[in-house]
N, C-alpha and C. Protein backbone atom coordinates (compact mmCIF):
# COMPACT_ATOMS: atom_id res chain seq x y z
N UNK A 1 0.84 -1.17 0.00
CA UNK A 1 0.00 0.00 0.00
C UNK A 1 0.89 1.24 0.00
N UNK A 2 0.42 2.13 -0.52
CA UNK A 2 1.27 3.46 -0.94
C UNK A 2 0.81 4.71 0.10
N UNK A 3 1.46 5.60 0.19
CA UNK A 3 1.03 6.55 1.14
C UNK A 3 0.15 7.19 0.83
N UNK A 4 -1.11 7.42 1.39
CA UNK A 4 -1.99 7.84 1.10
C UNK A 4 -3.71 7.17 0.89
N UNK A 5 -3.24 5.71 1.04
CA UNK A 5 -4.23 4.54 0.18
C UNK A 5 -5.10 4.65 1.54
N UNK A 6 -6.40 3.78 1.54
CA UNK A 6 -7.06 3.68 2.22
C UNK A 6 -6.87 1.66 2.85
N UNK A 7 -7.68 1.53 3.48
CA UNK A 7 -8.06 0.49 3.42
C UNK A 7 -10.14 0.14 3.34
N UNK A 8 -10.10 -0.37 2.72
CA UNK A 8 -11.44 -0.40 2.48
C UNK A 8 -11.76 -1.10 3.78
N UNK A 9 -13.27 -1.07 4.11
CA UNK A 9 -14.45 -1.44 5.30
C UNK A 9 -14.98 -2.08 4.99
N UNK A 10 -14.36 -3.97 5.50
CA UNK A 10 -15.58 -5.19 4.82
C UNK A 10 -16.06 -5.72 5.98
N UNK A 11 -17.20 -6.63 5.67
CA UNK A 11 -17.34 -7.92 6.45
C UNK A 11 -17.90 -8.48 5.41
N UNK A 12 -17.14 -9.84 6.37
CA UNK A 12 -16.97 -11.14 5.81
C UNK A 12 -16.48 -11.05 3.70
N UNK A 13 -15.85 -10.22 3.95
CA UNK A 13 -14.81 -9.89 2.70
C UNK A 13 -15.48 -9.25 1.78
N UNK A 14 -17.01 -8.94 2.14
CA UNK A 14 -17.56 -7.73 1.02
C UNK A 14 -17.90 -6.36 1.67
N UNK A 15 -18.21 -5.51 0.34
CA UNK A 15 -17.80 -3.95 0.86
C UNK A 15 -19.88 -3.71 1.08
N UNK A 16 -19.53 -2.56 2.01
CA UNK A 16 -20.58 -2.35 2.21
C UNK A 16 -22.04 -2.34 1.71
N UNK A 17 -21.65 -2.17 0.33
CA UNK A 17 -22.74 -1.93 -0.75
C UNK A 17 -23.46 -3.07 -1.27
N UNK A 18 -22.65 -4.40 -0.99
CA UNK A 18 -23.03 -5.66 -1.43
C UNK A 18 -24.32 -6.56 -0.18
N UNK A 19 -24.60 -5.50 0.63
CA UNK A 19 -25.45 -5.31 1.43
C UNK A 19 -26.96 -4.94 1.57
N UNK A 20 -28.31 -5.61 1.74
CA UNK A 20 -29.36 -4.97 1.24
C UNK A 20 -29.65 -3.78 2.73
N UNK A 21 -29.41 -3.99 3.68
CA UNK A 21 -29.34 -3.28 4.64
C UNK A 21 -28.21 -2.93 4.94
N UNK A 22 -27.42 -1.66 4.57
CA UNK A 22 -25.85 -1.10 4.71
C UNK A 22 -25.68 -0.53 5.99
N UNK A 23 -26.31 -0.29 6.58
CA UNK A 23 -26.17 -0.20 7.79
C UNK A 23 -25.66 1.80 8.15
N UNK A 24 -24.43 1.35 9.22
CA UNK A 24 -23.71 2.66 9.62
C UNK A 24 -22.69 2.24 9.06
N UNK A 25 -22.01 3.04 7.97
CA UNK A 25 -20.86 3.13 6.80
C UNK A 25 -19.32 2.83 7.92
N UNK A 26 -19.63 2.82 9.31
CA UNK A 26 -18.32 2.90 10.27
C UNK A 26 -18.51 1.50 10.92
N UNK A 27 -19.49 1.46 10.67
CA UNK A 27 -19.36 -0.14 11.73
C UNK A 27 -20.12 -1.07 10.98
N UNK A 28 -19.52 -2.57 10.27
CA UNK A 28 -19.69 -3.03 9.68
C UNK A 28 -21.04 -4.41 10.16
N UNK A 29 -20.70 -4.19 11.78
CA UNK A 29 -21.90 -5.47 12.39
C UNK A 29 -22.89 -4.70 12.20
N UNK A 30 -23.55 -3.27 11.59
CA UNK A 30 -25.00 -2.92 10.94
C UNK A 30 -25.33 -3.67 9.51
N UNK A 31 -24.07 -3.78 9.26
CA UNK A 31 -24.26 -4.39 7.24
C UNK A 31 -25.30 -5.79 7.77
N UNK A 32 -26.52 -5.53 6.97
CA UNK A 32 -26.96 -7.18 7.11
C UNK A 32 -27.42 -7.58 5.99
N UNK A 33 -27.79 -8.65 5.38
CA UNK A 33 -28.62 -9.58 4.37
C UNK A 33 -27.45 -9.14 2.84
N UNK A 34 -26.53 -9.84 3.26
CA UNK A 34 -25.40 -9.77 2.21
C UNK A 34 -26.06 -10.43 0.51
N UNK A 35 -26.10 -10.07 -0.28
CA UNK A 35 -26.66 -10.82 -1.12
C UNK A 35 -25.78 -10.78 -2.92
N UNK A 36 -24.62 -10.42 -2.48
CA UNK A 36 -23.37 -10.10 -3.98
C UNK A 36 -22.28 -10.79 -3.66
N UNK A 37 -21.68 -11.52 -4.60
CA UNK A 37 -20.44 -11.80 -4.76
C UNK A 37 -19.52 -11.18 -4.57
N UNK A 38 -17.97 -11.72 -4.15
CA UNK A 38 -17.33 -10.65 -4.40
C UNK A 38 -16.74 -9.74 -5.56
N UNK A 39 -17.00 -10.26 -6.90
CA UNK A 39 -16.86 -9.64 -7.91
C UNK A 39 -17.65 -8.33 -7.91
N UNK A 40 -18.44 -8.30 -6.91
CA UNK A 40 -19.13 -6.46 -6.61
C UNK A 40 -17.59 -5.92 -6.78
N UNK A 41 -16.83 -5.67 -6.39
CA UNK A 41 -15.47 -4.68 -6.37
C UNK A 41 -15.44 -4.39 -7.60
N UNK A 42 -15.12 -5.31 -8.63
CA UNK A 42 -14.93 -5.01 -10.14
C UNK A 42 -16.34 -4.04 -10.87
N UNK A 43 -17.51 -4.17 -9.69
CA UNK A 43 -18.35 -3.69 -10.10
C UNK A 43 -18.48 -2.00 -9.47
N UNK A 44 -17.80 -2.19 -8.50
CA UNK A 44 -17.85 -0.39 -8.24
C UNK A 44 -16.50 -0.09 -9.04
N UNK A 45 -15.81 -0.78 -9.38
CA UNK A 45 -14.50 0.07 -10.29
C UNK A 45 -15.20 0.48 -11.63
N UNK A 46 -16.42 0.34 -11.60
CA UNK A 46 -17.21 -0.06 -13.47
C UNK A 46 -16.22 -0.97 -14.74
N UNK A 47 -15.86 -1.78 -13.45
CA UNK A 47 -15.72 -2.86 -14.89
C UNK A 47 -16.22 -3.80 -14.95
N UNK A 48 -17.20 -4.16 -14.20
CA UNK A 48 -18.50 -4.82 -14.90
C UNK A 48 -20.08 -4.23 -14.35
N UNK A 49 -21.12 -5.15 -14.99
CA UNK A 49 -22.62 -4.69 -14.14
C UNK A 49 -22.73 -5.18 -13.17
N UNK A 50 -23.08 -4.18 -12.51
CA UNK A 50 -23.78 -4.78 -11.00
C UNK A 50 -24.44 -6.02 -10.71
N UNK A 51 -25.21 -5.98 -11.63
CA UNK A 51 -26.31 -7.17 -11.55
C UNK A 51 -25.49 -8.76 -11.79
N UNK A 52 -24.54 -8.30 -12.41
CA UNK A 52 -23.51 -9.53 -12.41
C UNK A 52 -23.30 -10.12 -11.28
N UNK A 53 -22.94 -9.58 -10.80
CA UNK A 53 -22.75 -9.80 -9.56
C UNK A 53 -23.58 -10.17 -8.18
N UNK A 54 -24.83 -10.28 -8.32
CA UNK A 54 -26.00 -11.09 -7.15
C UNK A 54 -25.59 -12.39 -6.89
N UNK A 55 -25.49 -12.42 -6.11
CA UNK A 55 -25.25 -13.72 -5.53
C UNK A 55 -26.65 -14.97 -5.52
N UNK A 56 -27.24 -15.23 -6.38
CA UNK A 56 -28.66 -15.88 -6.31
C UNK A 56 -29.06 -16.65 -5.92
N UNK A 57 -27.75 -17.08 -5.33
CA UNK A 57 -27.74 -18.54 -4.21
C UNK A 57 -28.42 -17.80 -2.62
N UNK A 58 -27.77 -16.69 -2.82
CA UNK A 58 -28.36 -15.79 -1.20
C UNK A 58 -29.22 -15.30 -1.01
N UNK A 59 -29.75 -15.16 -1.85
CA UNK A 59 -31.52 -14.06 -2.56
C UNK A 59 -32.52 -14.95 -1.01
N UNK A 60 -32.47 -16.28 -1.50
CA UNK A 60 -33.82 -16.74 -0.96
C UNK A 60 -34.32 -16.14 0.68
N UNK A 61 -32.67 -16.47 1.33
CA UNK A 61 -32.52 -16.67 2.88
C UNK A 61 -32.19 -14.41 3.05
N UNK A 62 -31.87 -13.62 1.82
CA UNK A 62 -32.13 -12.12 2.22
C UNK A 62 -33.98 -11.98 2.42
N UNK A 63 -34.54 -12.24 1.44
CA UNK A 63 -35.56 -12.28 1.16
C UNK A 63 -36.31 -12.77 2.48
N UNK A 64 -36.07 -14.05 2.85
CA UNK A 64 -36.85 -14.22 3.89
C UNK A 64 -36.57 -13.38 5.18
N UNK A 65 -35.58 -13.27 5.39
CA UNK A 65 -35.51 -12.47 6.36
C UNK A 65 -36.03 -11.07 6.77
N UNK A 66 -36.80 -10.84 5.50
CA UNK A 66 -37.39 -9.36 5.67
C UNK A 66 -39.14 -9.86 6.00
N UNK A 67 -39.28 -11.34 5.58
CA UNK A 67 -40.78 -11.38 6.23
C UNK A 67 -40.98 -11.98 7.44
N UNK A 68 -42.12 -11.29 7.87
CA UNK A 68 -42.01 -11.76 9.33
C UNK A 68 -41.77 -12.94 10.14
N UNK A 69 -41.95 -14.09 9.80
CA UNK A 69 -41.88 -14.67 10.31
C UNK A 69 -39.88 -15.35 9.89
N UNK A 70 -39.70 -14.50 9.23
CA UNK A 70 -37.98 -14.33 9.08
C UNK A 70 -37.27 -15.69 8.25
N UNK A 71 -36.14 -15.77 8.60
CA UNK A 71 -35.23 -16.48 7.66
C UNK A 71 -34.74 -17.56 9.23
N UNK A 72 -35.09 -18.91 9.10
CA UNK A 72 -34.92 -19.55 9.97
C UNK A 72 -35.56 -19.16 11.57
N UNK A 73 -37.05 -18.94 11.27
CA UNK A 73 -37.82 -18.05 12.27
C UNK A 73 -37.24 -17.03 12.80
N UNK A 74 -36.45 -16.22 12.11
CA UNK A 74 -35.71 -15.14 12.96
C UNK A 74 -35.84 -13.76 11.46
N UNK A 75 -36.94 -12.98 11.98
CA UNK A 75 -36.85 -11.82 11.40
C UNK A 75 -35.54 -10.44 11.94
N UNK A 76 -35.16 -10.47 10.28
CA UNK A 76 -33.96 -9.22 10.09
C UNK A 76 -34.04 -8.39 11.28
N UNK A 77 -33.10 -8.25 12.17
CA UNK A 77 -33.54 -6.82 13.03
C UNK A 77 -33.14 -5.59 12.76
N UNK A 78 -34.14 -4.91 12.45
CA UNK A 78 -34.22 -3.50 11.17
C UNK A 78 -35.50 -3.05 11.74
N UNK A 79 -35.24 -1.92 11.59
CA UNK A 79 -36.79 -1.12 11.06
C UNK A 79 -37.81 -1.25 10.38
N UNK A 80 -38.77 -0.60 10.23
CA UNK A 80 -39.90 -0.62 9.65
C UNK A 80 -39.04 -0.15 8.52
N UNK A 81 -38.78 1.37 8.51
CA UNK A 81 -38.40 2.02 6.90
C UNK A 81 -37.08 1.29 6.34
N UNK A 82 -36.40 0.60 7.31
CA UNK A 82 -35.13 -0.01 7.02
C UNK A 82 -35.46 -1.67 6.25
N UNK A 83 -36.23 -2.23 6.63
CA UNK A 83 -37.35 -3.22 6.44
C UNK A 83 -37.65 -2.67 4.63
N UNK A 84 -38.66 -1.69 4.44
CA UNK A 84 -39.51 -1.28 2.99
C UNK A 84 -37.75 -1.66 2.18
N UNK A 85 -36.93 -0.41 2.88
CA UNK A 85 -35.99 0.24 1.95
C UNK A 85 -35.39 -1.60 1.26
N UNK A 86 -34.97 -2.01 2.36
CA UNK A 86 -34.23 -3.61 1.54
C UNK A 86 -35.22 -4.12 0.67
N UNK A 87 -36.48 -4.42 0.66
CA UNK A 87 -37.46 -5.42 0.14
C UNK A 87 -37.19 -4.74 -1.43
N UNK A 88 -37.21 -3.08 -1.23
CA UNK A 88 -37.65 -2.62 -2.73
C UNK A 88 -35.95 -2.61 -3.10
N UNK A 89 -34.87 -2.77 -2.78
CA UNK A 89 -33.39 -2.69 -3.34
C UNK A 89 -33.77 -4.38 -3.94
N UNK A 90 -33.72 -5.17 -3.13
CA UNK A 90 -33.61 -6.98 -3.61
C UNK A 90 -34.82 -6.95 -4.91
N UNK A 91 -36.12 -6.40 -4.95
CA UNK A 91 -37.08 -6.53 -5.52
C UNK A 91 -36.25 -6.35 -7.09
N UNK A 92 -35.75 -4.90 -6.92
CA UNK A 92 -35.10 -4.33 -8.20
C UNK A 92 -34.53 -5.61 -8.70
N UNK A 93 -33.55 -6.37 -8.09
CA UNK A 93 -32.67 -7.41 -8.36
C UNK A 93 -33.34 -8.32 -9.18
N UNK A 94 -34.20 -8.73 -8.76
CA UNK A 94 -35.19 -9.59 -9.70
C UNK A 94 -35.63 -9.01 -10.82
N UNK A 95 -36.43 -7.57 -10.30
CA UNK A 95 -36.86 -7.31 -12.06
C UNK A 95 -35.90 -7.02 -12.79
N UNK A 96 -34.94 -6.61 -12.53
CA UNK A 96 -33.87 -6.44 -13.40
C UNK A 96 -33.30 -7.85 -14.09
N UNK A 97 -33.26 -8.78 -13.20
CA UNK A 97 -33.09 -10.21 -13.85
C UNK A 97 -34.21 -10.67 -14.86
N UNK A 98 -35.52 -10.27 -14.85
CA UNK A 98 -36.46 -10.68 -15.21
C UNK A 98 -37.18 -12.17 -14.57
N UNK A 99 -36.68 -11.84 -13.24
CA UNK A 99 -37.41 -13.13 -11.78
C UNK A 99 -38.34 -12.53 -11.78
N UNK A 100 -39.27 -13.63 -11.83
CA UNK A 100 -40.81 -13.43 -10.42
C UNK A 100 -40.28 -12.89 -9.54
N UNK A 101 -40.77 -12.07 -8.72
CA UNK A 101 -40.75 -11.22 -7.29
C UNK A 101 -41.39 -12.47 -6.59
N UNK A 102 -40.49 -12.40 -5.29
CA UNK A 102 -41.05 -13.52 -4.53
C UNK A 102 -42.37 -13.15 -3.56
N UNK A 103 -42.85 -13.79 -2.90
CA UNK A 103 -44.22 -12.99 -2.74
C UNK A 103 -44.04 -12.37 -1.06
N UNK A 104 -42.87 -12.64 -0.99
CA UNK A 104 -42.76 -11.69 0.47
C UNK A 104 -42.05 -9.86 0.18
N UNK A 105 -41.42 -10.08 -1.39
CA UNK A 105 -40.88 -9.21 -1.76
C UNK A 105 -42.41 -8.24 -2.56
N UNK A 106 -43.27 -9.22 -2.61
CA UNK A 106 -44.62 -8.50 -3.88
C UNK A 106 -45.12 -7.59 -2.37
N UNK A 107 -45.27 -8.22 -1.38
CA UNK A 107 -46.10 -7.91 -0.90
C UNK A 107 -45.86 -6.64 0.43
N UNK A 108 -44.15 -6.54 0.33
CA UNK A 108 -43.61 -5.09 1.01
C UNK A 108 -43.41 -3.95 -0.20
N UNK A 109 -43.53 -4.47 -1.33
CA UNK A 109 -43.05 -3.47 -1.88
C UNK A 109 -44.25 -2.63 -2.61
């Protein structure tokens, strides 16, 4: 690293953004419902699309976790507006894939 460089802010080796709930940008145990690969990096450098990068193996268990009765009976602990805001970021993910919206995602957003 050169003088001046940063070090970037991960957990569990992705950057904040690969996050449907990003939390507080300083403390990374707010990041929750991880749902991108790590090829997200190549995707904030713009050298590739975002959407490349979803992890679609993780969709199911983000997804559930925003409905109530949660992801392994344990709903996301978030907010109400923190709650809407993820359902309609993951939702995008799908229509942008051209997925069915799952119906916990139809039915917050």
């Amino acid at each position: 690293m050169t003088a001046g460089e940063t070090v970037a802010t991960t957990k569990d080796g992705l950057p904040r953004e690969a996050f449907a709930i990003p939390g507080d940008p300083s403390d990374p145990y707010t990041w929750m419902l991880p749902h991108h690969k790590k090829s997200i990096f190549r995707a904030l450098k713009a050298k590739m699309d975002i959407e490349k990068t979803v992890a679609w193996d993780r969709m199911p268990a983000a997804v559930a976790a925003l409905s109530p009765r949660g992801s392994r009976e344990q709903r996301v602990s978030a907010g109400p507006e923190e709650i809407l805001r993820a359902a309609r970021h993951l939702a995008d993910h799908y229509l942008k894939a051209g997925k069915p919206l799952p119906d916990t995602l139809a039915a917050l957003t």
